[in-house]
Protein backbone atom coordinates (compact mmCIF):
# COMPACT_ATOMS: atom_id res chain seq x y z
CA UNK A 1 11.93 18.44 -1.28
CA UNK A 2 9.41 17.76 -4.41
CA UNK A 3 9.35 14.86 -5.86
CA UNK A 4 8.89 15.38 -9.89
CA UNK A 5 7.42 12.51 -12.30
CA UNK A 6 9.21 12.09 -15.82
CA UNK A 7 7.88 9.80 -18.50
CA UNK A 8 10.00 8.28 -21.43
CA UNK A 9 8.52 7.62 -24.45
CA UNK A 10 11.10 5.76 -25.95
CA UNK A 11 10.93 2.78 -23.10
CA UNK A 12 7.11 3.55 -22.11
CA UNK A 13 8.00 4.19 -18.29
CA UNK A 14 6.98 6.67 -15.78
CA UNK A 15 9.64 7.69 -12.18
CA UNK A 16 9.63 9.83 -9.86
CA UNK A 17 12.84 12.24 -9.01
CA UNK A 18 13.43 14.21 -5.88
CA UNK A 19 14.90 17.26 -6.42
CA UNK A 20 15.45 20.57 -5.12
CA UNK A 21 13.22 23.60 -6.53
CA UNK A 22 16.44 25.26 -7.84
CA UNK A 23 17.79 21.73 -9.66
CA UNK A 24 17.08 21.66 -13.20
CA UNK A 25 14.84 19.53 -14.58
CA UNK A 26 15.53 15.73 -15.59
CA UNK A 27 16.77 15.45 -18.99
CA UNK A 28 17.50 11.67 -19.73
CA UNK A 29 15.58 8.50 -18.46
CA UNK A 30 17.42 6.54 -15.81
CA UNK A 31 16.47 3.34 -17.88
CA UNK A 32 17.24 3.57 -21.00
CA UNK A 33 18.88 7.35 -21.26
CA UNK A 34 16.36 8.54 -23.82
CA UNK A 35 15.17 11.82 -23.63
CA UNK A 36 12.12 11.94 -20.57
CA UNK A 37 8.78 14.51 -20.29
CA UNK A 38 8.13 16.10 -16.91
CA UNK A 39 4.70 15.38 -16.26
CA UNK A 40 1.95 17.16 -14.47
CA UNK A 41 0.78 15.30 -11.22
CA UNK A 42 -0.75 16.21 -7.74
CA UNK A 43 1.88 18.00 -5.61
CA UNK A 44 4.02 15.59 -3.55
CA UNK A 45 6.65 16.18 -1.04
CA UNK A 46 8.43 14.73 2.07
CA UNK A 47 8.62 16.44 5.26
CA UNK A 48 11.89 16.09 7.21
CA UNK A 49 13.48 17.05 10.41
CA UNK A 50 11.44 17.22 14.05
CA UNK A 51 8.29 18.93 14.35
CA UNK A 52 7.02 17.37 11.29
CA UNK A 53 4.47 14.76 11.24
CA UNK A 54 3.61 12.16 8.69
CA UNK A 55 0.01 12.51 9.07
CA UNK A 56 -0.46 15.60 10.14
CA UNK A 57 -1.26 15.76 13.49
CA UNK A 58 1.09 15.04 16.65
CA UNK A 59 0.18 12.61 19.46
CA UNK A 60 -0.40 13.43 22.45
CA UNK A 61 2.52 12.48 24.88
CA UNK A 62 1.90 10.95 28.55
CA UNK A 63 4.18 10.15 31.27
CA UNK A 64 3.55 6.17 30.50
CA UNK A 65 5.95 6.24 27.49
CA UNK A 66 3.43 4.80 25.06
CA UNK A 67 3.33 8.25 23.24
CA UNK A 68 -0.02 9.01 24.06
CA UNK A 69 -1.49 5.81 21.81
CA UNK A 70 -3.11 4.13 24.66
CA UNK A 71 -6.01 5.43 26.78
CA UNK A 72 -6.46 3.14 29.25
CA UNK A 73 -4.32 4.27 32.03
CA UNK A 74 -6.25 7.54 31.67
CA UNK A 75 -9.36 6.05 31.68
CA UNK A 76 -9.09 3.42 34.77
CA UNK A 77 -9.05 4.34 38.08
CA UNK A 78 -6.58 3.00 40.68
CA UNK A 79 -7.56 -0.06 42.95
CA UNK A 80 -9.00 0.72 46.15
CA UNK A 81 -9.96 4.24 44.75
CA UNK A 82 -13.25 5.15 43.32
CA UNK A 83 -13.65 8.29 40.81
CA UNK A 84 -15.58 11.41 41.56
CA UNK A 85 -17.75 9.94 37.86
CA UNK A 86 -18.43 6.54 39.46
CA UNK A 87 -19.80 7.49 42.76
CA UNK A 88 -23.45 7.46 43.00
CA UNK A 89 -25.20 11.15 43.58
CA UNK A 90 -26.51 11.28 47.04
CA UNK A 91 -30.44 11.22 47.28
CA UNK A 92 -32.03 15.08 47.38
CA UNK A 93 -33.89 15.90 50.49
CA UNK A 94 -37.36 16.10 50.29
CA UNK A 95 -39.38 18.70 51.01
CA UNK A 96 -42.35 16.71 52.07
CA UNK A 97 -41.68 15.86 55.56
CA UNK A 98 -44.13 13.87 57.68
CA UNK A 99 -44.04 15.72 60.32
CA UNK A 100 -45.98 18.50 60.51
């Protein structure tokens, strides 16, 4: 739903209302009941129900239960195990050889 900015003249104040697109527009000031302007600001809104995400992009989710926030069991290998990444190349044969 958009949330709408009103100012009041008579009590010098500026809030914010959430309404509906369809809802008609603000017509007193919630302080002081004067008559309020609608004011022209940046586009704000608030996303609800699943799938949405406050900041735009969704983590990614892991079998640890952290939500995908920590790296580290991705990262580290087991104990006793050593990764394909870690192991050192073996040595190229040459093609010098000493015998001849």
């Amino acid at each position: 739903m958009p949330i709408y900015e009103y100012y009041c003249a008579a009590c010098d104040r500026s809030f914010e209302v959430i309404q509906k697109v369809s809802d008609p527009p603000q017509a007193d000031c919630e302080f002081c009941g004067a008559p309020v302007k609608k004011q022209l600001t940046a586009a704000a809104f608030h996303l609800k129900g699943g799938g949405w995400y406050k900041d735009g992009y969704a983590s990614v989710r892991s079998g640890n239960g952290d939500g995908g926030k920590s790296g580290a069991s991705d990262t580290k290998s087991s104990p006793g195990k050593e990764s394909g990444a870690s192991k050192a190349a073996p040595a190229p044969a040459s093609s010098n050889s000493s015998s001849g």
